[in-house]
N, C-alpha and C. Protein backbone atom coordinates (compact mmCIF):
# COMPACT_ATOMS: atom_id res chain seq x y z
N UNK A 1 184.99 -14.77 46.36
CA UNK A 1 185.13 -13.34 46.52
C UNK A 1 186.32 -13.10 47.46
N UNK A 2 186.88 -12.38 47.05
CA UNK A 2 188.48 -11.92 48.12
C UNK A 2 187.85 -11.11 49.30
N UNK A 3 188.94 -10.71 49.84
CA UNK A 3 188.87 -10.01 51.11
C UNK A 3 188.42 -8.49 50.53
N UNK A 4 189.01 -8.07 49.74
CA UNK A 4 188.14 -6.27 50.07
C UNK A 4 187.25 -6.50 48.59
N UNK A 5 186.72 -7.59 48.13
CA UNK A 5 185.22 -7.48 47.45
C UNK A 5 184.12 -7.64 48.62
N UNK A 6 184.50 -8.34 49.93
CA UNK A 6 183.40 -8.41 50.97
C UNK A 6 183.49 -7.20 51.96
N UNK A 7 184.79 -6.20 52.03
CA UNK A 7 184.13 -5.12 52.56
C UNK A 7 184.04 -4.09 51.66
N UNK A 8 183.55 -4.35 50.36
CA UNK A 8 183.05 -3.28 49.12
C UNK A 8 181.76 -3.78 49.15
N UNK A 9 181.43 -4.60 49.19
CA UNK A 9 180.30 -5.06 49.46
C UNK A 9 179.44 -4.50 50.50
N UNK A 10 180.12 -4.88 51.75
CA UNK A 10 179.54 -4.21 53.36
C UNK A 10 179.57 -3.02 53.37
N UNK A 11 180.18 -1.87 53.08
CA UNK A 11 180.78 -0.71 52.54
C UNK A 11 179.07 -0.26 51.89
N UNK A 12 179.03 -0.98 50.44
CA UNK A 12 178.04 -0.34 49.71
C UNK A 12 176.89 -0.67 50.28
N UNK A 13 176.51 -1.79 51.15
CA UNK A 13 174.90 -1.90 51.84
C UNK A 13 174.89 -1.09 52.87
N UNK A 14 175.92 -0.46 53.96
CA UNK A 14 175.88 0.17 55.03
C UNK A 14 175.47 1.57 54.31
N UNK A 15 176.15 2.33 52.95
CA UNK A 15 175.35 3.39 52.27
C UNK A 15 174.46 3.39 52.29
N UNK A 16 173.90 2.13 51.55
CA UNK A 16 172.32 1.87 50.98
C UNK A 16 171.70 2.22 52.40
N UNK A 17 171.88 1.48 53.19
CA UNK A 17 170.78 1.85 54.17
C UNK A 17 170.92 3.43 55.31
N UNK A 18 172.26 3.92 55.20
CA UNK A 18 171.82 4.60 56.03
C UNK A 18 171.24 6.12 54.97
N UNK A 19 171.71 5.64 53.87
CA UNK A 19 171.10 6.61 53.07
C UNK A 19 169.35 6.42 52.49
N UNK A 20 168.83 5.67 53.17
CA UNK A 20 167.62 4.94 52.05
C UNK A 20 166.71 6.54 52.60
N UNK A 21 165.77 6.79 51.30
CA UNK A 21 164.93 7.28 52.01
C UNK A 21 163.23 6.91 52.25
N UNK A 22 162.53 7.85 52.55
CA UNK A 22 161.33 7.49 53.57
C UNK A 22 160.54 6.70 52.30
N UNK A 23 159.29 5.80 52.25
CA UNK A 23 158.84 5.01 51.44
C UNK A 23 157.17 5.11 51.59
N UNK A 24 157.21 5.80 50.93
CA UNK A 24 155.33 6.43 50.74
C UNK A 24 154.68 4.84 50.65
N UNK A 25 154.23 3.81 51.29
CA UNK A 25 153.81 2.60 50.91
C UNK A 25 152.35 2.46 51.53
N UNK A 26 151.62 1.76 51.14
CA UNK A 26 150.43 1.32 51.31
C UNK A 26 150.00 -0.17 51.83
N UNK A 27 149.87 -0.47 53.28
CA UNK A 27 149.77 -1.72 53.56
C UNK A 27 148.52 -2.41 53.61
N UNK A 28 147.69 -2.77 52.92
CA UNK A 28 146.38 -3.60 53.04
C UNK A 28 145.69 -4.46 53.78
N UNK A 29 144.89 -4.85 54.32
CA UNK A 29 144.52 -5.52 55.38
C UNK A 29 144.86 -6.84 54.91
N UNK A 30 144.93 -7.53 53.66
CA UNK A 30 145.50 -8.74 52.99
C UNK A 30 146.91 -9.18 53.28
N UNK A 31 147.82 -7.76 53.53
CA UNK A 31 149.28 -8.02 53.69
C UNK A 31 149.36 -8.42 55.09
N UNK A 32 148.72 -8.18 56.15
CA UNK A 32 148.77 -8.84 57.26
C UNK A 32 148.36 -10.28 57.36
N UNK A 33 146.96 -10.40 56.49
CA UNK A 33 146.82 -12.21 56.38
C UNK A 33 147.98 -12.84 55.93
N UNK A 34 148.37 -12.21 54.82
CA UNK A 34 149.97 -13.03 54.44
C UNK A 34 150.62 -13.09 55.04
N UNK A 35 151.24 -12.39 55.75
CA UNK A 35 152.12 -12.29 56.78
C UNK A 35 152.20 -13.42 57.60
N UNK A 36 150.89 -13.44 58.26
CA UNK A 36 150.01 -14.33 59.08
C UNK A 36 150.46 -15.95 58.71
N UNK A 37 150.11 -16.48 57.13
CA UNK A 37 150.04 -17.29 56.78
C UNK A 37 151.85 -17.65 56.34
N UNK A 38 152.10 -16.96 56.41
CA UNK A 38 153.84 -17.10 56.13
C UNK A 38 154.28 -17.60 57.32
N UNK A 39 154.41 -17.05 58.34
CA UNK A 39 154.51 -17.32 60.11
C UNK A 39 153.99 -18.80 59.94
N UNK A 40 152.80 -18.94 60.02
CA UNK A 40 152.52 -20.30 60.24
C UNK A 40 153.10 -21.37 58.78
N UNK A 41 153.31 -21.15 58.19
CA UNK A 41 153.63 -22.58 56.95
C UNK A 41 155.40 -22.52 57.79
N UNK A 42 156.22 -21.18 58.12
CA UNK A 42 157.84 -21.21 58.09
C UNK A 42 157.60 -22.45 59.69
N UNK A 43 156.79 -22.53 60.35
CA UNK A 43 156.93 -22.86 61.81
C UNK A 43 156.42 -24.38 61.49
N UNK A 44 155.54 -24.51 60.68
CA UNK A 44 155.06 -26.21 59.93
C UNK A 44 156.33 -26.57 59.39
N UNK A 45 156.92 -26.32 58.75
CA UNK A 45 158.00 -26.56 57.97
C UNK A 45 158.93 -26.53 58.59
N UNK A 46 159.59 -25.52 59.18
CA UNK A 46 160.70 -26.12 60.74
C UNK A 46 160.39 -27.23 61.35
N UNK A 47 158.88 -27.32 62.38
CA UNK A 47 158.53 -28.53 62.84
C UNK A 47 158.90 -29.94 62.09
N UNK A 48 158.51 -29.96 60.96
CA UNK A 48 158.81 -30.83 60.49
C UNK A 48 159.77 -31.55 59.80
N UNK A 49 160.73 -30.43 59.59
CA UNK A 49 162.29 -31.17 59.06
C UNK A 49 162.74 -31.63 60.90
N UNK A 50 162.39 -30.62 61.78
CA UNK A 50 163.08 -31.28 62.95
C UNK A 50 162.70 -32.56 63.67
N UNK A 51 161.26 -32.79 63.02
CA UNK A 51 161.14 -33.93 63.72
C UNK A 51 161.41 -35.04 62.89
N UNK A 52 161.91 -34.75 61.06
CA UNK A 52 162.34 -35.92 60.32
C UNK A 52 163.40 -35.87 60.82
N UNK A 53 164.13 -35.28 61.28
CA UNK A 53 165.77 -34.94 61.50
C UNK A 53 166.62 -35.92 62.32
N UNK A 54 165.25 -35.54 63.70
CA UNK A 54 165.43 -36.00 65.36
C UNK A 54 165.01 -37.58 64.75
N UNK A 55 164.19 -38.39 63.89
CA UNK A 55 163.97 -39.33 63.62
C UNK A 55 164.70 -40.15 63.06
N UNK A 56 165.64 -39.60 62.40
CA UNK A 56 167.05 -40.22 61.24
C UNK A 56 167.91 -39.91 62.34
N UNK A 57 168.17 -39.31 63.07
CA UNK A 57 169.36 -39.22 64.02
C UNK A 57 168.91 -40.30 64.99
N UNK A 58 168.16 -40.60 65.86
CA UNK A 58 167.75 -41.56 66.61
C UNK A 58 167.70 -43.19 66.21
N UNK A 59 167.49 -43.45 64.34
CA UNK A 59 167.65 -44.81 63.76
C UNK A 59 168.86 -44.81 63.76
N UNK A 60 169.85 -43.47 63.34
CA UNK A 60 171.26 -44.13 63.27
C UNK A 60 171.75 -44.56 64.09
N UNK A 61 171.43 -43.54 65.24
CA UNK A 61 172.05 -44.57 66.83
C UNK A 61 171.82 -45.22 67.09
N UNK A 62 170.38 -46.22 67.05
CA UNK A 62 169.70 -47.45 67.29
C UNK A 62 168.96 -47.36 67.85
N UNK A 63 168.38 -45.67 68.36
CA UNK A 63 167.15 -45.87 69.52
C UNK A 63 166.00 -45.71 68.55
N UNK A 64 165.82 -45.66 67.09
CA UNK A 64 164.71 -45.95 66.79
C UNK A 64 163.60 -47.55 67.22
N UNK A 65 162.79 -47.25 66.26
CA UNK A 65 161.70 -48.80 66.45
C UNK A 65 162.11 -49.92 66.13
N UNK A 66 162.38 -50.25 67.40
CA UNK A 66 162.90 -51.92 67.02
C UNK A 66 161.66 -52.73 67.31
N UNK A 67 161.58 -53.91 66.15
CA UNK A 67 160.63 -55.05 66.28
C UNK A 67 160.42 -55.87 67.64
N UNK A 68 159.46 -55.82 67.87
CA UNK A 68 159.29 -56.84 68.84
C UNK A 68 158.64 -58.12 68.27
N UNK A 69 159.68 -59.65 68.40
CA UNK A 69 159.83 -60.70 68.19
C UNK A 69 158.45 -61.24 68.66
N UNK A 70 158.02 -60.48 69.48
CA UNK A 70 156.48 -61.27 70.51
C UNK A 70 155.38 -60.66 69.75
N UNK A 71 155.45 -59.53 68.23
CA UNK A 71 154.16 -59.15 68.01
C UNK A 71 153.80 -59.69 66.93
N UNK A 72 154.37 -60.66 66.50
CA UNK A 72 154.34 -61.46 65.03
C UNK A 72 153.21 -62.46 65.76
């Protein structure tokens, strides 16, 4: 995308929103459990690429698990 397709772009979402209007919506006591359950799987799922992450970064340098010759 060139230079003035990204501020035609920024241009047309800054409309969109300052023009949006009000949104008659209905929130359910279910949409908060989801909510709920979204929060916790995005924070499992961070946790855990960072700690595969921090684990592959630490073997490449060599401070992963090295064998000990004395547990054989």
């Amino acid at each position: 995308m060139n230079r003035y397709g990204v501020f035609i772009s920024g241009g047309a979402l800054c409309v969109s929103l300052i023009c949006a209007a009000p949104a008659c919506a209905y929130l359910d006591p279910g949409t908060g459990s989801m909510i709920v359950q979204t929060v916790i799987a995005v924070v499992a799922v961070v946790s855990v690429s960072v700690g595969v992450f921090w684990q592959r970064l630490r073997s490449f340098f060599g401070k992963g698990k090295k064998e000990d010759p004395d547990d054989k």
